[in-house]
C-alpha atoms as a PDB file:
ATOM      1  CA  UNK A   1       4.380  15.052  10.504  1.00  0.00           C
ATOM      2  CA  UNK A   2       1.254  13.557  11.478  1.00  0.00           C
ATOM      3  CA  UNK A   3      -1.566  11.893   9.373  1.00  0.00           C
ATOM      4  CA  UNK A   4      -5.115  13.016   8.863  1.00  0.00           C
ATOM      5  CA  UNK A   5      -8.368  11.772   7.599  1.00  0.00           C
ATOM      6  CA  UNK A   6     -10.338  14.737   5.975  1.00  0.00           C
ATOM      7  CA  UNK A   7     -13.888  13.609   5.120  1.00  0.00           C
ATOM      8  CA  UNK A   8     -16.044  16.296   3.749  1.00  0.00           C
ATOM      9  CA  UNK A   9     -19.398  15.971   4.472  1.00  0.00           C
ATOM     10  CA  UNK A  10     -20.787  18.058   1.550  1.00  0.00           C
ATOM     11  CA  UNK A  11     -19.761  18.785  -1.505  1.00  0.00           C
ATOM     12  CA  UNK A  12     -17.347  22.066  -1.942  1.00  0.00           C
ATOM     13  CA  UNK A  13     -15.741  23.813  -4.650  1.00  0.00           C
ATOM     14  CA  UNK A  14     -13.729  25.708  -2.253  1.00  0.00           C
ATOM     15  CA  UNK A  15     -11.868  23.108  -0.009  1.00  0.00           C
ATOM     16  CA  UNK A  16      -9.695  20.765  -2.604  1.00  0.00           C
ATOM     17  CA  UNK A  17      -8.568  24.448  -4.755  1.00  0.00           C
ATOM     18  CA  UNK A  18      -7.716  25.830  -1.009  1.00  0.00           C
ATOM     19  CA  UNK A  19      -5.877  22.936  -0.056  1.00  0.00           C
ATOM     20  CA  UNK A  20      -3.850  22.361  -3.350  1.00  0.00           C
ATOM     21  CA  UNK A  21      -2.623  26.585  -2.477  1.00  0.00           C
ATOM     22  CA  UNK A  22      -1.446  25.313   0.781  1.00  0.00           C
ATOM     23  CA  UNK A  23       0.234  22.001  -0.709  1.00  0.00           C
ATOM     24  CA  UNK A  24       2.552  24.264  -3.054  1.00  0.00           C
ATOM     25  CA  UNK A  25       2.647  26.630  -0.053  1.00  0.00           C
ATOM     26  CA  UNK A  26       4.190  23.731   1.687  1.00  0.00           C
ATOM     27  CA  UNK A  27       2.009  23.853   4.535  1.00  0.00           C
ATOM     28  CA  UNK A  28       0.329  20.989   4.159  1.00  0.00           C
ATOM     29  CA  UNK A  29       0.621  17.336   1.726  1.00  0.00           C
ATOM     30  CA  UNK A  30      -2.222  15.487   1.080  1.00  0.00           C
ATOM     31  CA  UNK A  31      -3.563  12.312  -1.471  1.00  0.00           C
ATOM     32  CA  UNK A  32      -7.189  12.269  -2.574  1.00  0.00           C
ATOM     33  CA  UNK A  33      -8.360   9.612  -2.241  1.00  0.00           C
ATOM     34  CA  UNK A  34     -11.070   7.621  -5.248  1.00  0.00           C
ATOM     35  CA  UNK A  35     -14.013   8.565  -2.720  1.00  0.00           C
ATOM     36  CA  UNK A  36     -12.984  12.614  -2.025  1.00  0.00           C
ATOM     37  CA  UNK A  37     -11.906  11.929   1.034  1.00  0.00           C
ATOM     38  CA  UNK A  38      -7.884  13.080   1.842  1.00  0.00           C
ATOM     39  CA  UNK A  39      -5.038  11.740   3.795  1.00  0.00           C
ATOM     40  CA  UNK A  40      -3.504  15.035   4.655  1.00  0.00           C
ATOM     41  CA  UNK A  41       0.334  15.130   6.376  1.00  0.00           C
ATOM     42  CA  UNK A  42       0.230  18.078   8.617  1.00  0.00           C
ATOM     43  CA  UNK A  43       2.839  19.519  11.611  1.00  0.00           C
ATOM     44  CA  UNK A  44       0.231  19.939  14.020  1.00  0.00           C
ATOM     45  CA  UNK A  45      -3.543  18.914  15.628  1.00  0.00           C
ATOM     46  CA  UNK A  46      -6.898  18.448  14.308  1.00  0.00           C
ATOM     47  CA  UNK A  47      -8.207  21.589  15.137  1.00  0.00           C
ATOM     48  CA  UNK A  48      -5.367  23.406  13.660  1.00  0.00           C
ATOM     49  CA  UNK A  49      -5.889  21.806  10.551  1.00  0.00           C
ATOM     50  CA  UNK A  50      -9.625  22.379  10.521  1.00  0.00           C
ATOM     51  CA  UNK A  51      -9.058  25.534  10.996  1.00  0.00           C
ATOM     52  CA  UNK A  52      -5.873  25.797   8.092  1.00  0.00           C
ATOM     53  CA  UNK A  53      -8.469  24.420   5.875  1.00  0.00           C
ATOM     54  CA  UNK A  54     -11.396  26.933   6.836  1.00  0.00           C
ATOM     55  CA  UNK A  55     -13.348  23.406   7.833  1.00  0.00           C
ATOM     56  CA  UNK A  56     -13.862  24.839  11.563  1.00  0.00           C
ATOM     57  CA  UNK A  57     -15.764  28.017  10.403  1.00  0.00           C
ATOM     58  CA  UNK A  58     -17.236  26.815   7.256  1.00  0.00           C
ATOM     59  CA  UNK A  59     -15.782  28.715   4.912  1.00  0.00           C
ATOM     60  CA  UNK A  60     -14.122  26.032   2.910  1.00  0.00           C
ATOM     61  CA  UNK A  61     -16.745  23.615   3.653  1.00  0.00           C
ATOM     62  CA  UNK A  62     -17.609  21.286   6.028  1.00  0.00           C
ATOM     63  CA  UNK A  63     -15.933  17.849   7.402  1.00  0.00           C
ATOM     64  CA  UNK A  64     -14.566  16.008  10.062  1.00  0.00           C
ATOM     65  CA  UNK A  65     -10.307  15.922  11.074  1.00  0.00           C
ATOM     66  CA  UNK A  66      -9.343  12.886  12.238  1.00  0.00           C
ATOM     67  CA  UNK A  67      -5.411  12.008  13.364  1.00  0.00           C
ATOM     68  CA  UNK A  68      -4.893   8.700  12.198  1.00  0.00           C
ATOM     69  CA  UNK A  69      -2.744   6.644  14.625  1.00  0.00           C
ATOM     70  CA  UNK A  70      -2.364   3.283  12.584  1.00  0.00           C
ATOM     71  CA  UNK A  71      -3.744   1.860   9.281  1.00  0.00           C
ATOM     72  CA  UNK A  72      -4.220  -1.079   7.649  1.00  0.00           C
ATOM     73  CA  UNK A  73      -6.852  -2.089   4.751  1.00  0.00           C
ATOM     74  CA  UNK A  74      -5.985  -3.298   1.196  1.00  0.00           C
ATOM     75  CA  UNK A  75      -5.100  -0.372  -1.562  1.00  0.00           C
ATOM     76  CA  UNK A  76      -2.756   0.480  -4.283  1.00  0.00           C
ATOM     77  CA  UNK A  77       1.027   0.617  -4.080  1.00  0.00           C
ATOM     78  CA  UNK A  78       0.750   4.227  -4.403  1.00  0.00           C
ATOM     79  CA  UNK A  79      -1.342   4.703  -1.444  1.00  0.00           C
ATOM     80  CA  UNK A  80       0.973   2.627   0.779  1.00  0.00           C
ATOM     81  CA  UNK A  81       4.186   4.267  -0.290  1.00  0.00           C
ATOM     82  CA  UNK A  82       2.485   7.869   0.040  1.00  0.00           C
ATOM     83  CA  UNK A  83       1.823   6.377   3.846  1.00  0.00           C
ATOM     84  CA  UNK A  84       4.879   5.202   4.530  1.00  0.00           C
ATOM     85  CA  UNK A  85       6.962   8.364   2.886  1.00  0.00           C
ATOM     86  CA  UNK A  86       4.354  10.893   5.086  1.00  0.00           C
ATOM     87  CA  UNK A  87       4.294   8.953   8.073  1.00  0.00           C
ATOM     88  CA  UNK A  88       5.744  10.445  11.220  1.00  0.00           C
ATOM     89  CA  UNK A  89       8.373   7.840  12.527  1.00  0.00           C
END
């Protein structure tokens, strides 16, 4: 699967509830991140999964997709091995 960025751009009570339903749906995995921004592991583009998370139309709130191609920063153990497990080899 492929990684995503998810910033949301406004605050939303309806995007992180929606996207835990598709987590245990299995449709999606994602980490929050300390800011509320998400790595998201997801079988498919950006559009598809602004549009899986009702970011496209609004309904869910608003953000911006972004595939993530590489990484590299400093960050807990946790976040690296969530990375590495989600990463598409």
């Amino acid at each position: 699967m492929a990684i995503f960025m998810v910033v949301p751009t406004e605050p939303s009570e309806l995007l992180r509830p929606h996207m835990e339903s598709l987590q245990q749906a299995e449709k999606i995995k994602f980490q929050l991140l300390p800011r509320g921004e998400y790595f998201v592991s997801f079988k498919g583009a950006s559009q598809e999964l602004s549009d899986l998370l009702g970011i496209s139309d609004g309904t869910k709130g608003s953000g911006v997709v972004a595939s993530i191609n590489s990484y590299y920063g400093y960050a807990s153990n946790n976040l690296w091995e969530w990375l590495s497990a989600h990463w598409e080899h």
